[in-house]
PDB file of N, CA and C in Angstrom:
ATOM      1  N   UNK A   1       0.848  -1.186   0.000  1.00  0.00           N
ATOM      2  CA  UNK A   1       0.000   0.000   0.000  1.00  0.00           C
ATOM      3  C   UNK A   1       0.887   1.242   0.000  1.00  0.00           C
ATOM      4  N   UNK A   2       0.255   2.047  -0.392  1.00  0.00           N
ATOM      5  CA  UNK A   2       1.017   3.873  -0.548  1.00  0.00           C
ATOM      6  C   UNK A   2       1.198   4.575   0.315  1.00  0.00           C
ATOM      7  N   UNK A   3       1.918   5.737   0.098  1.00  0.00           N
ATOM      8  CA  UNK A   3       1.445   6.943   1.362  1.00  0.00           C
ATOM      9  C   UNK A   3       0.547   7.589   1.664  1.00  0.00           C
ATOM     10  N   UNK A   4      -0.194   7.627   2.556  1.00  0.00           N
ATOM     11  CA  UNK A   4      -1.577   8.431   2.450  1.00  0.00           C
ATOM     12  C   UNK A   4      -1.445   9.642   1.570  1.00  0.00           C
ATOM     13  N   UNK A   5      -0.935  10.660   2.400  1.00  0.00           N
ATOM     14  CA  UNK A   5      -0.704  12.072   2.464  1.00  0.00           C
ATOM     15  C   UNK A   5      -0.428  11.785   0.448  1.00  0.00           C
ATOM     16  N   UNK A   6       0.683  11.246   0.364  1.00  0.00           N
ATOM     17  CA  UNK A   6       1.093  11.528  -1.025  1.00  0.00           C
ATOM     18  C   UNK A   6      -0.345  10.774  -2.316  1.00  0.00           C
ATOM     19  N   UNK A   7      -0.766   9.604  -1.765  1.00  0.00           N
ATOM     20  CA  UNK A   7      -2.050   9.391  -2.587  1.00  0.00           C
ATOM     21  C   UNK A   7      -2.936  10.220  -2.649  1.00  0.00           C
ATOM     22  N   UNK A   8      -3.340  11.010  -1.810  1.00  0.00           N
ATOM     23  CA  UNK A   8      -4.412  12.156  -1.607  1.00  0.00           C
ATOM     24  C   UNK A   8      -4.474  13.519  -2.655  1.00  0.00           C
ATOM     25  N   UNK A   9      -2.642  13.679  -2.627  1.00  0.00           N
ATOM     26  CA  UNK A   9      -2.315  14.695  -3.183  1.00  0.00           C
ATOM     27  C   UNK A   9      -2.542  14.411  -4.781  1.00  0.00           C
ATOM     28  N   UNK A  10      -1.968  13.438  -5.013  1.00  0.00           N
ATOM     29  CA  UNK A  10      -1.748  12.642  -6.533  1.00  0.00           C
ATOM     30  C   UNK A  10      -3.435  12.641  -6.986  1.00  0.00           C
ATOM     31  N   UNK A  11      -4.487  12.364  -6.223  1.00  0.00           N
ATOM     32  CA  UNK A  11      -5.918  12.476  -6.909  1.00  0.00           C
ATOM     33  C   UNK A  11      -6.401  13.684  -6.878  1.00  0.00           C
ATOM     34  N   UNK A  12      -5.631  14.726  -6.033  1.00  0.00           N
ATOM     35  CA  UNK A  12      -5.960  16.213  -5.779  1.00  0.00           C
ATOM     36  C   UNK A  12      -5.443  16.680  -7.296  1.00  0.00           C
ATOM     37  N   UNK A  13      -4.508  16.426  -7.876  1.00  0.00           N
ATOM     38  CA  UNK A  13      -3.858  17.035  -9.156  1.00  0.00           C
ATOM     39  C   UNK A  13      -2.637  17.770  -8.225  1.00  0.00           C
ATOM     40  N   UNK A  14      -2.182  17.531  -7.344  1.00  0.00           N
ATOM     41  CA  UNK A  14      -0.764  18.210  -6.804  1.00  0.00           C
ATOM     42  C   UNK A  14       0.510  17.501  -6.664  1.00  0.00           C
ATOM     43  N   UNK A  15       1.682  17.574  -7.125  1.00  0.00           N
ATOM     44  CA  UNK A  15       2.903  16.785  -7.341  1.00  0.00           C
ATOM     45  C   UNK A  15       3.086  16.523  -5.889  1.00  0.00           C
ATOM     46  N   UNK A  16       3.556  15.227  -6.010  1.00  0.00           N
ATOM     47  CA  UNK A  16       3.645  14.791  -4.003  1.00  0.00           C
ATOM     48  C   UNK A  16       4.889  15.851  -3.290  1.00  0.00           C
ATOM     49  N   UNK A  17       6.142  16.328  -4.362  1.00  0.00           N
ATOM     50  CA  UNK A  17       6.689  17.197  -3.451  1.00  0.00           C
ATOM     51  C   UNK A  17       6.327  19.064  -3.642  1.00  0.00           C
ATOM     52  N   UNK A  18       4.951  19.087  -4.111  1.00  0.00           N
ATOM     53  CA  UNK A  18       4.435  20.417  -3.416  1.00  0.00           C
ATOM     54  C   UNK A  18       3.908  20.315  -2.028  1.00  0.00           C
ATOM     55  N   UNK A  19       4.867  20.798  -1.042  1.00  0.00           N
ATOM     56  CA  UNK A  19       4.584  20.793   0.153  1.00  0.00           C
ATOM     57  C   UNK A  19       3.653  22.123   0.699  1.00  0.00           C
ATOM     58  N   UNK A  20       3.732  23.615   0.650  1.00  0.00           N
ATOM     59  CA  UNK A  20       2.852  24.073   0.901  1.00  0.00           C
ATOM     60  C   UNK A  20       1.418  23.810   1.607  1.00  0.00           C
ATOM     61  N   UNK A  21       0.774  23.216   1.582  1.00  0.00           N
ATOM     62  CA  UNK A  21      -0.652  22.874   2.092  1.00  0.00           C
ATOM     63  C   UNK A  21      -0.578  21.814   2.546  1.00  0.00           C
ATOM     64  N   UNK A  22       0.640  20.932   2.850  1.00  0.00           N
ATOM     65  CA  UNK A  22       0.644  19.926   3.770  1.00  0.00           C
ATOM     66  C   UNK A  22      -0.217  19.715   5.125  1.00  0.00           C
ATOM     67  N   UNK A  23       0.154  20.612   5.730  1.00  0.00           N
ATOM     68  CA  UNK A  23      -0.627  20.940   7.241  1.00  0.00           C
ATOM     69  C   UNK A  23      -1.987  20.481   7.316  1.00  0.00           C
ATOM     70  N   UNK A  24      -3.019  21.696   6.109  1.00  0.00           N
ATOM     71  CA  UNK A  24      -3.853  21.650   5.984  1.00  0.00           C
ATOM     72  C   UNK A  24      -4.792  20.565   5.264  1.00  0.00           C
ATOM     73  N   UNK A  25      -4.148  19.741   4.170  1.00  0.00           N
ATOM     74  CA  UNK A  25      -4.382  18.709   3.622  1.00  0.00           C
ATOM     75  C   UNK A  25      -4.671  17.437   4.986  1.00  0.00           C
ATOM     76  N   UNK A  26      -3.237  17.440   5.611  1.00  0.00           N
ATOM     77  CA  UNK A  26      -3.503  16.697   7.044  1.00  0.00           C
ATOM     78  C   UNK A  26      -4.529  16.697   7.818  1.00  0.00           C
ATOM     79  N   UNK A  27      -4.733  17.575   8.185  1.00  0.00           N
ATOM     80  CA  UNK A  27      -5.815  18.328   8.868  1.00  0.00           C
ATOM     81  C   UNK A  27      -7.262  17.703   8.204  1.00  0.00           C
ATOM     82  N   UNK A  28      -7.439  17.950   6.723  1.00  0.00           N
ATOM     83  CA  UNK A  28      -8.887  16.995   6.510  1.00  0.00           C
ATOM     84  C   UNK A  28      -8.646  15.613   6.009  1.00  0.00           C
ATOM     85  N   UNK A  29      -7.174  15.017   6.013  1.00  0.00           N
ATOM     86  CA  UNK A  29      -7.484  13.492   5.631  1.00  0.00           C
ATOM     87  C   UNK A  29      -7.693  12.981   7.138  1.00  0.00           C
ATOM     88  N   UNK A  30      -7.258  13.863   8.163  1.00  0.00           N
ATOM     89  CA  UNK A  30      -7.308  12.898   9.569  1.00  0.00           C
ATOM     90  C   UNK A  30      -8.935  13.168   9.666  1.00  0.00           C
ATOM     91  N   UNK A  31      -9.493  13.722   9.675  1.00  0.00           N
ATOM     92  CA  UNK A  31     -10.919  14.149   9.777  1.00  0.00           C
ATOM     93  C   UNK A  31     -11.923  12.719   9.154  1.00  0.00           C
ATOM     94  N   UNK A  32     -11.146  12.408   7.913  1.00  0.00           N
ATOM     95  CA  UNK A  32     -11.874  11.537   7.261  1.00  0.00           C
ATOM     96  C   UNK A  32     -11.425  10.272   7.725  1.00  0.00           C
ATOM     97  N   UNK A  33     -10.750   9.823   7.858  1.00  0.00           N
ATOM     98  CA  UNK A  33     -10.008   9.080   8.694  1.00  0.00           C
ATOM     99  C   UNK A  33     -10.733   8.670  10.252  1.00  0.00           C
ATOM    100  N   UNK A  34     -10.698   9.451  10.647  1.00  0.00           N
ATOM    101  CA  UNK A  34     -11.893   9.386  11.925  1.00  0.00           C
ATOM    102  C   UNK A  34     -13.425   8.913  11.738  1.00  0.00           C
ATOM    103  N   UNK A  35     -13.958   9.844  10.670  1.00  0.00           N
ATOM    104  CA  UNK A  35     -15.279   9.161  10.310  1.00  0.00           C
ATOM    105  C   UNK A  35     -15.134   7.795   9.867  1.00  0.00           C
ATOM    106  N   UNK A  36     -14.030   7.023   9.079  1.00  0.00           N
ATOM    107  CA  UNK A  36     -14.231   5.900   8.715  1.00  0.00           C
ATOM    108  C   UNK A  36     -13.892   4.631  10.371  1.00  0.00           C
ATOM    109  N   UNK A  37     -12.916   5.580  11.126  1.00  0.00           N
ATOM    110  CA  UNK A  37     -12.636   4.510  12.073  1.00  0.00           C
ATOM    111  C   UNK A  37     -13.987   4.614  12.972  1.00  0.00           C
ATOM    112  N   UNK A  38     -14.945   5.591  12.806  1.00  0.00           N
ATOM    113  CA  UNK A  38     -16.277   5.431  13.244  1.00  0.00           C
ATOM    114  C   UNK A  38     -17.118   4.289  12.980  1.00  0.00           C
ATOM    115  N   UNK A  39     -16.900   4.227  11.509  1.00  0.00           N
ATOM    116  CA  UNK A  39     -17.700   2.996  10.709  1.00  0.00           C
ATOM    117  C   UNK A  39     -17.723   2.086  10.391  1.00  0.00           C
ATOM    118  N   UNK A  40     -15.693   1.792  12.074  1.00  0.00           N
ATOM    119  CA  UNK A  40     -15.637   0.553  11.485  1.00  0.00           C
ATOM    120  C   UNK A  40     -14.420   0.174  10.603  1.00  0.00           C
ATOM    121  N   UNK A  41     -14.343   1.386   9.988  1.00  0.00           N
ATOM    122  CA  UNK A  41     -12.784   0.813   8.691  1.00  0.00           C
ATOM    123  C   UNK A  41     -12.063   1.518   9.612  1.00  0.00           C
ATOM    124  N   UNK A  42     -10.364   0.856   9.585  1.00  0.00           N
ATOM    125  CA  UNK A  42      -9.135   1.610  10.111  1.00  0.00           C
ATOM    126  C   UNK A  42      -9.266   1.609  11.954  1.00  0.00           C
ATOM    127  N   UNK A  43      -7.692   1.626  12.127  1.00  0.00           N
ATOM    128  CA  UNK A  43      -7.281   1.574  13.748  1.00  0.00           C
ATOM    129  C   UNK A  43      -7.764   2.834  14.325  1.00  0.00           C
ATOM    130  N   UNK A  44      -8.451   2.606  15.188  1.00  0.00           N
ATOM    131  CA  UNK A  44      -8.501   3.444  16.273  1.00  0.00           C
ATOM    132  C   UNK A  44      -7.598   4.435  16.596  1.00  0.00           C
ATOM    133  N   UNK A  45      -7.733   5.378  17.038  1.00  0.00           N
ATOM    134  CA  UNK A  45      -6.494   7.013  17.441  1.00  0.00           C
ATOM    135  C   UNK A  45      -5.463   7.009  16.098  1.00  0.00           C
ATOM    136  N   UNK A  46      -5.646   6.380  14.938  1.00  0.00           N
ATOM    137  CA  UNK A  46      -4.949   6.354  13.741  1.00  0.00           C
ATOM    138  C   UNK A  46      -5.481   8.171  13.335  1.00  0.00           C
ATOM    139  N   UNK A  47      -3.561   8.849  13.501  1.00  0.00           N
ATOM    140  CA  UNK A  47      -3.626  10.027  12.750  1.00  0.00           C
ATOM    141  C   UNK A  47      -2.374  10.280  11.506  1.00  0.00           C
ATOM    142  N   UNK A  48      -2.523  10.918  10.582  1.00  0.00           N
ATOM    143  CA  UNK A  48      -1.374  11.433  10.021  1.00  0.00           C
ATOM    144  C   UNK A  48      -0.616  12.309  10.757  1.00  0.00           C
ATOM    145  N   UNK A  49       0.580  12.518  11.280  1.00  0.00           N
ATOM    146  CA  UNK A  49       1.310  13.106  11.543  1.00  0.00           C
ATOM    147  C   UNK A  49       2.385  13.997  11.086  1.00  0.00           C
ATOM    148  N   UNK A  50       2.869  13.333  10.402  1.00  0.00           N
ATOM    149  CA  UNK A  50       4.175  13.854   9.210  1.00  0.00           C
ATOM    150  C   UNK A  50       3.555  13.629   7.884  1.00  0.00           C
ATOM    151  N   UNK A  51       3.244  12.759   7.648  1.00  0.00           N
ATOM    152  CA  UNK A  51       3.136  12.288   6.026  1.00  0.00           C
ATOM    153  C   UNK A  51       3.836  11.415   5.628  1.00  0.00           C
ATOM    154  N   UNK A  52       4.654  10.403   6.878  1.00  0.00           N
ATOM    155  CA  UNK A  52       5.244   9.392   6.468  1.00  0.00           C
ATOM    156  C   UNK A  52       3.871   7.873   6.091  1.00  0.00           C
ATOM    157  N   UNK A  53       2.741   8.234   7.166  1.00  0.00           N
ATOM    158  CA  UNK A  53       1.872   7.122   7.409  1.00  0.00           C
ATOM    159  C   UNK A  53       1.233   6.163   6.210  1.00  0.00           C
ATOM    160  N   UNK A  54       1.509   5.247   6.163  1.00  0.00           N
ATOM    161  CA  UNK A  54       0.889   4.155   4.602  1.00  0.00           C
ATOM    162  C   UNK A  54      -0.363   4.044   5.481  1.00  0.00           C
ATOM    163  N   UNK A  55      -1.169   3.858   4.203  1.00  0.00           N
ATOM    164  CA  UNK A  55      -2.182   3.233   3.916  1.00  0.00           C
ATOM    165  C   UNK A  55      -2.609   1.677   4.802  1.00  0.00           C
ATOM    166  N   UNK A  56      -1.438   1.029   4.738  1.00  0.00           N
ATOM    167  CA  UNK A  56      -1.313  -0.222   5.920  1.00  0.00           C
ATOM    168  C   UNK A  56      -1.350   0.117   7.166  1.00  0.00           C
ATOM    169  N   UNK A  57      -0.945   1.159   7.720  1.00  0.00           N
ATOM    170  CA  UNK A  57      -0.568   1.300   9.031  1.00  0.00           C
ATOM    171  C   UNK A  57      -1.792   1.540   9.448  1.00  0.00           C
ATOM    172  N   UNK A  58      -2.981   2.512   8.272  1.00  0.00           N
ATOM    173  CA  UNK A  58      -4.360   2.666   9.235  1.00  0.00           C
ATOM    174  C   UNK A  58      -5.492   1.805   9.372  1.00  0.00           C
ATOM    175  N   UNK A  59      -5.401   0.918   7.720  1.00  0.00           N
ATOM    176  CA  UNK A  59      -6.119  -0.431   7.546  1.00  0.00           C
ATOM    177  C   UNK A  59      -5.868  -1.561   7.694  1.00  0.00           C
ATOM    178  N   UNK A  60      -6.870  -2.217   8.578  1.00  0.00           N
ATOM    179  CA  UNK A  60      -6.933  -3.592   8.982  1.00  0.00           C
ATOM    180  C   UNK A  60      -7.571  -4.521   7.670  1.00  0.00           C
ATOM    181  N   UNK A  61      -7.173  -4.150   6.694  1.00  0.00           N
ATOM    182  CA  UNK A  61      -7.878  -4.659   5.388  1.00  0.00           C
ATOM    183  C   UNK A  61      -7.222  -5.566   4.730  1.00  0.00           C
ATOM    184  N   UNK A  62      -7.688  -6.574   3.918  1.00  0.00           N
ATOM    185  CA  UNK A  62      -6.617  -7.310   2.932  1.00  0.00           C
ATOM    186  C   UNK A  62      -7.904  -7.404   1.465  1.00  0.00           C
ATOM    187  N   UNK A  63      -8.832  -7.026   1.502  1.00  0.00           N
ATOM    188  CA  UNK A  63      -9.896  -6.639   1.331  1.00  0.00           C
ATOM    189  C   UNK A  63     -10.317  -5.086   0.271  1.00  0.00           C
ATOM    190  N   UNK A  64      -9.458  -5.535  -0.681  1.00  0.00           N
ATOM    191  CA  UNK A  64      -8.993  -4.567  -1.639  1.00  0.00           C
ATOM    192  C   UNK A  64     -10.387  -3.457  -2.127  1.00  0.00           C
ATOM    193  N   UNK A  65     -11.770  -3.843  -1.854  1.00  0.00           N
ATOM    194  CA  UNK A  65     -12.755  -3.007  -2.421  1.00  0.00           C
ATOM    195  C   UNK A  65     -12.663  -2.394  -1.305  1.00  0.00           C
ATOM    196  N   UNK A  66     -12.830  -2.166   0.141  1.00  0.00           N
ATOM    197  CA  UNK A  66     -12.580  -1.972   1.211  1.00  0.00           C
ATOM    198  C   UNK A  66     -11.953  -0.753   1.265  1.00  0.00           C
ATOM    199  N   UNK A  67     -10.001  -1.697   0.460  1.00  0.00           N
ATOM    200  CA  UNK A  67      -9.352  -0.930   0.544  1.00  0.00           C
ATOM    201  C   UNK A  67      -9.602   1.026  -0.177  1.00  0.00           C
ATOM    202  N   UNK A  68     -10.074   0.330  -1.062  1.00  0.00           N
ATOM    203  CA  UNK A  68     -10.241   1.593  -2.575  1.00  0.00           C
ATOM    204  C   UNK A  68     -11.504   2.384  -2.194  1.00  0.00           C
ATOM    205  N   UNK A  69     -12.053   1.817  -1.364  1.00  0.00           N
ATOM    206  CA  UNK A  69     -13.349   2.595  -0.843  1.00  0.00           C
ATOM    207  C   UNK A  69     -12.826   3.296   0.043  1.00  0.00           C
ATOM    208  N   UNK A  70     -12.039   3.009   0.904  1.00  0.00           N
ATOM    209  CA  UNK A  70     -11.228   3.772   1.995  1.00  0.00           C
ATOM    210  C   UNK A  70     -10.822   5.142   1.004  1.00  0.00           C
ATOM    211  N   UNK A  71      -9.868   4.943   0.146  1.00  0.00           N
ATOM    212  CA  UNK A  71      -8.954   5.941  -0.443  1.00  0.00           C
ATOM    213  C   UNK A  71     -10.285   6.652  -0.765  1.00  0.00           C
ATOM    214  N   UNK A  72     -10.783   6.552  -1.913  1.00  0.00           N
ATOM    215  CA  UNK A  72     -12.007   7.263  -2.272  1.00  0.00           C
ATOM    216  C   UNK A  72     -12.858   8.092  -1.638  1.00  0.00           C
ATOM    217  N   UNK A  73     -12.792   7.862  -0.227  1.00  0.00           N
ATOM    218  CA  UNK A  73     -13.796   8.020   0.902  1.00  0.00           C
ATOM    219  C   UNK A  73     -13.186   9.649   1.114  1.00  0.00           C
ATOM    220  N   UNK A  74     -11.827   9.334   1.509  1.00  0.00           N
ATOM    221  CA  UNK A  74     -10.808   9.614   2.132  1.00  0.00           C
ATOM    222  C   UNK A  74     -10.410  11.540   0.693  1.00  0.00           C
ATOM    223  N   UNK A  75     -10.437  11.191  -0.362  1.00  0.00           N
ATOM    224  CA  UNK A  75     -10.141  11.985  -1.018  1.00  0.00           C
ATOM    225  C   UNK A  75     -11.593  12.936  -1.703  1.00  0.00           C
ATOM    226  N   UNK A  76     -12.506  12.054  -1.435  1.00  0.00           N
ATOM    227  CA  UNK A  76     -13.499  13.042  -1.498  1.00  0.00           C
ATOM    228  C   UNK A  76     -13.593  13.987  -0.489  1.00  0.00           C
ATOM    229  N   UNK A  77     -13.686  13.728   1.002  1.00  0.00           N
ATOM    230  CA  UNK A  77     -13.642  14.124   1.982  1.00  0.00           C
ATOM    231  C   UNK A  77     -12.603  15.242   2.139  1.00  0.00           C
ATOM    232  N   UNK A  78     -11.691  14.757   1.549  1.00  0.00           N
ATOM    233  CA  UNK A  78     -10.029  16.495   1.802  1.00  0.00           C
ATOM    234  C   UNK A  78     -10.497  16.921   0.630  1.00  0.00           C
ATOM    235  N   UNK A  79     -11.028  16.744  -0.784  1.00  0.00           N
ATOM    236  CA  UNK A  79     -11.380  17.442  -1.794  1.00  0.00           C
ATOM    237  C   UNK A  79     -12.699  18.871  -1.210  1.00  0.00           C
ATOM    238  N   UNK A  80     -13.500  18.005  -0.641  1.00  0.00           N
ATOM    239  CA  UNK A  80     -14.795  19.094  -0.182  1.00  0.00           C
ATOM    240  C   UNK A  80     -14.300  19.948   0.634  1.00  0.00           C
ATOM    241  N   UNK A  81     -13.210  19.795   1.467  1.00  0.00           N
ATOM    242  CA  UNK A  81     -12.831  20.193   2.824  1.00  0.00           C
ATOM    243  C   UNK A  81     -11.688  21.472   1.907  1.00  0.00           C
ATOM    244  N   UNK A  82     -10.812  20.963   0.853  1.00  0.00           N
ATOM    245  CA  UNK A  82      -9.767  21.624   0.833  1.00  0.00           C
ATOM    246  C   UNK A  82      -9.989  22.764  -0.471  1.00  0.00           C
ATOM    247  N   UNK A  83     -11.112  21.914  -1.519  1.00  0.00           N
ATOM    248  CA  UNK A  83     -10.773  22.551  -2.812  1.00  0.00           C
ATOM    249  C   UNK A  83     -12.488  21.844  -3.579  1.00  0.00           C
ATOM    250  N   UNK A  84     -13.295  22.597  -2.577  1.00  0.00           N
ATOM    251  CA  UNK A  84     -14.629  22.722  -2.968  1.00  0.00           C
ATOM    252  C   UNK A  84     -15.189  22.912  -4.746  1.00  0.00           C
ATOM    253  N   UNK A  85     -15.775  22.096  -5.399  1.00  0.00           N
ATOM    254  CA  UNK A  85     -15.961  22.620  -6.540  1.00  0.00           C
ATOM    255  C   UNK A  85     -17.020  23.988  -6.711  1.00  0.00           C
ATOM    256  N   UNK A  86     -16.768  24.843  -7.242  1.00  0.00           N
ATOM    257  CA  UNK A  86     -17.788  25.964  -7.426  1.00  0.00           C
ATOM    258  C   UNK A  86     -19.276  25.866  -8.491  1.00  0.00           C
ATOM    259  N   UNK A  87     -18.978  24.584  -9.111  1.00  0.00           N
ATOM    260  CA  UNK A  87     -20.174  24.399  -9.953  1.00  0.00           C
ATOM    261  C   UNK A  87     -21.418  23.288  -8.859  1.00  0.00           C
ATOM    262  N   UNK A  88     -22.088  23.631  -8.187  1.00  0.00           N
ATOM    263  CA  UNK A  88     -23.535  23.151  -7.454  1.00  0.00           C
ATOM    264  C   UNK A  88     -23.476  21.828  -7.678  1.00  0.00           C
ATOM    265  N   UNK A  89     -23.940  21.435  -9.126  1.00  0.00           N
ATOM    266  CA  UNK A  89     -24.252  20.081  -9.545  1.00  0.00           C
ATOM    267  C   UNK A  89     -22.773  18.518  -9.028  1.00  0.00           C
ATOM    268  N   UNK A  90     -21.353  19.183  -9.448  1.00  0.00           N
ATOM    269  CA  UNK A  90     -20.363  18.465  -9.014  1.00  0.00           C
ATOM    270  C   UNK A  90     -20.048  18.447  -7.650  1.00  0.00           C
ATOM    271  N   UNK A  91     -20.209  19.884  -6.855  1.00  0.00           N
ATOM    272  CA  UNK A  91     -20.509  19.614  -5.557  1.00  0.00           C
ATOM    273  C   UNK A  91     -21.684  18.912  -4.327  1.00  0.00           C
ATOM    274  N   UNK A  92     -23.009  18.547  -5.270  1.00  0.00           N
ATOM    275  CA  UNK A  92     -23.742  17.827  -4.828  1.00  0.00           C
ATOM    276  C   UNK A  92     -23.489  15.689  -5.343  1.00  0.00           C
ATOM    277  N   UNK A  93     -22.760  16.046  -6.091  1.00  0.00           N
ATOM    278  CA  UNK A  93     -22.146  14.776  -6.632  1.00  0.00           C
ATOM    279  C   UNK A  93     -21.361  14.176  -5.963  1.00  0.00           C
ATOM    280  N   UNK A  94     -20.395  14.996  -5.524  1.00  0.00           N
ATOM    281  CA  UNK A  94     -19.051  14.338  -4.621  1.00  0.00           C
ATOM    282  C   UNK A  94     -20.232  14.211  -3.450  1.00  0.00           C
ATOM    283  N   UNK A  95     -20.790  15.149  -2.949  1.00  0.00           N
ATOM    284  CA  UNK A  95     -21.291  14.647  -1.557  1.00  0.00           C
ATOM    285  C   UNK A  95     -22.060  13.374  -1.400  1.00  0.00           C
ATOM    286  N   UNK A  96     -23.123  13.360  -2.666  1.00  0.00           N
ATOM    287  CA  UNK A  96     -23.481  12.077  -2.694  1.00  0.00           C
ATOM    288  C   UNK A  96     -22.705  10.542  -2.403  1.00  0.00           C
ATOM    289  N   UNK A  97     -21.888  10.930  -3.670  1.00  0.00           N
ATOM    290  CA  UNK A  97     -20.608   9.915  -3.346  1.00  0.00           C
ATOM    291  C   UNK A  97     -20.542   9.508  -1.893  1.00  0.00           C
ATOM    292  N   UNK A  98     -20.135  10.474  -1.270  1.00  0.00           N
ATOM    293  CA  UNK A  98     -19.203  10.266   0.018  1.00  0.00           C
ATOM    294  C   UNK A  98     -20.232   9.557   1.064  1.00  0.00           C
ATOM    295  N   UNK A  99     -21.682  10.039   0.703  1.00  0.00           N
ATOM    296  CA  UNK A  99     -22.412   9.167   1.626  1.00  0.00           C
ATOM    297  C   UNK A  99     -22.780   7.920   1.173  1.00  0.00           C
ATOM    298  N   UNK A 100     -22.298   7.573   0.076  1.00  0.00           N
ATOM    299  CA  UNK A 100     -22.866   6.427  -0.420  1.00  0.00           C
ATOM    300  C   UNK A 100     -21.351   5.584  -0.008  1.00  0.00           C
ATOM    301  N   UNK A 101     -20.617   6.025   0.070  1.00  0.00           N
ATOM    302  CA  UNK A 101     -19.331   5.554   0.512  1.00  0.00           C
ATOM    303  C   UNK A 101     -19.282   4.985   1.889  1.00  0.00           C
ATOM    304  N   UNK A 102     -19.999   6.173   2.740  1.00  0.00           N
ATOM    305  CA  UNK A 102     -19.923   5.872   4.135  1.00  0.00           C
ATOM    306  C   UNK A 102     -20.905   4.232   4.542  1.00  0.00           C
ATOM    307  N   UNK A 103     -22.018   4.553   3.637  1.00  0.00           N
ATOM    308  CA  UNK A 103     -23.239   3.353   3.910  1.00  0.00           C
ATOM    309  C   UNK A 103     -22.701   2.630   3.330  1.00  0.00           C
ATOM    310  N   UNK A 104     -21.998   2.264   2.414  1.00  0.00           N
ATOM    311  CA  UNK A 104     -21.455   0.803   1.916  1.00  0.00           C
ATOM    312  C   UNK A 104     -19.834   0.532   2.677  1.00  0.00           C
ATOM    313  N   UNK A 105     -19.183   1.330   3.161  1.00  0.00           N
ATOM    314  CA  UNK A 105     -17.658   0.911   4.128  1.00  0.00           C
ATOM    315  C   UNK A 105     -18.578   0.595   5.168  1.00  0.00           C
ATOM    316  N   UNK A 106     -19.574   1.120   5.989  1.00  0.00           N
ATOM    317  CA  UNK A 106     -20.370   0.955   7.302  1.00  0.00           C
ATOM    318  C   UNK A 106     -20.803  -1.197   6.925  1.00  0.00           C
ATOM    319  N   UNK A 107     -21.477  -1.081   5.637  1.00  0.00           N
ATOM    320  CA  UNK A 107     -21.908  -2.530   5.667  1.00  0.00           C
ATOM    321  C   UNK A 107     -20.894  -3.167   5.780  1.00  0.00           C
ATOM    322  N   UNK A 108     -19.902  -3.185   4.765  1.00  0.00           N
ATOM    323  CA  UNK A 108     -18.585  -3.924   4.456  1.00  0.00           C
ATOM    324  C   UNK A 108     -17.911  -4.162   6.099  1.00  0.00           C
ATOM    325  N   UNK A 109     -18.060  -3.179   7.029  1.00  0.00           N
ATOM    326  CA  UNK A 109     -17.300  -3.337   8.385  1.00  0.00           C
ATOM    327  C   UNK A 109     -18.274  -4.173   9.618  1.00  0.00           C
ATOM    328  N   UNK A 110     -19.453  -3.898   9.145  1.00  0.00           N
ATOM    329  CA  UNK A 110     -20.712  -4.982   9.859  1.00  0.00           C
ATOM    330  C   UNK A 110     -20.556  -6.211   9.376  1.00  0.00           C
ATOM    331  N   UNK A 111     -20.812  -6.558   8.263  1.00  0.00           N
ATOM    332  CA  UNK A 111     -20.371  -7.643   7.608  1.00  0.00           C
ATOM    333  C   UNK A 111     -19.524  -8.485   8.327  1.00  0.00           C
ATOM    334  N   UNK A 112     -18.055  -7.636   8.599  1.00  0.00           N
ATOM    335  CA  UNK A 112     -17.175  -8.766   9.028  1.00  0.00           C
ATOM    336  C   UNK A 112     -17.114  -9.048  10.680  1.00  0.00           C
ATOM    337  N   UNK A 113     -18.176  -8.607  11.112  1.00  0.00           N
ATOM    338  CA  UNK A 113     -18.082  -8.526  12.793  1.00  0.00           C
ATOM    339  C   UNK A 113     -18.545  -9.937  12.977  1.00  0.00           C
TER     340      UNK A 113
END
């Protein structure tokens, strides 16, 4: 599995060594990150810190749709948070997404209880 921080950036359209907005990028993947360890996906008190953290270190997954639902989850979530679309229709799209994300990682993590 990858680096968070740097996968996030790479679906954002930002080269992994534009550092600038690091902080803040951090700031909403841990956010999302939290909602999923709510639902079930990913370790508990799992935060980004530096931007060294993989993808392994926060998922208990081997469970590759899981996995990609995670990322997905995860980059919609710092997308709305960091770099909002201004057209209505794509911003009601991603949100959709993200809840349809949450209700299907929520089953996928019931599932395996």
């Amino acid at each position: 599995m990858d680096n968070i921080l740097i996968c996030i950036k790479k679906m954002l359209g930002l080269d992994k060594d534009y550092a600038p907005f690091d902080q803040e990028l951090i700031v909403f993947i841990n956010s999302a990150l939290m909602t999923l360890t709510q639902l079930g996906i990913g370790r508990n008190g799992f935060v980004v810190v530096d931007g060294s953290e993989n993808w392994s270190d926060f998922l208990i997954a081997t469970d590759m749709s899981k996995v990609e639902g995670a990322k997905t989850y995860v980059y919609i979530k710092t997308r709305l948070d960091f770099d909002p679309p201004a057209n209505a229709s794509l911003l009601k799209a991603l949100q959709d997404n993200a809840k349809e994300l949450e209700w299907r990682l929520n089953v996928k993590a019931e599932q395996e209880l």
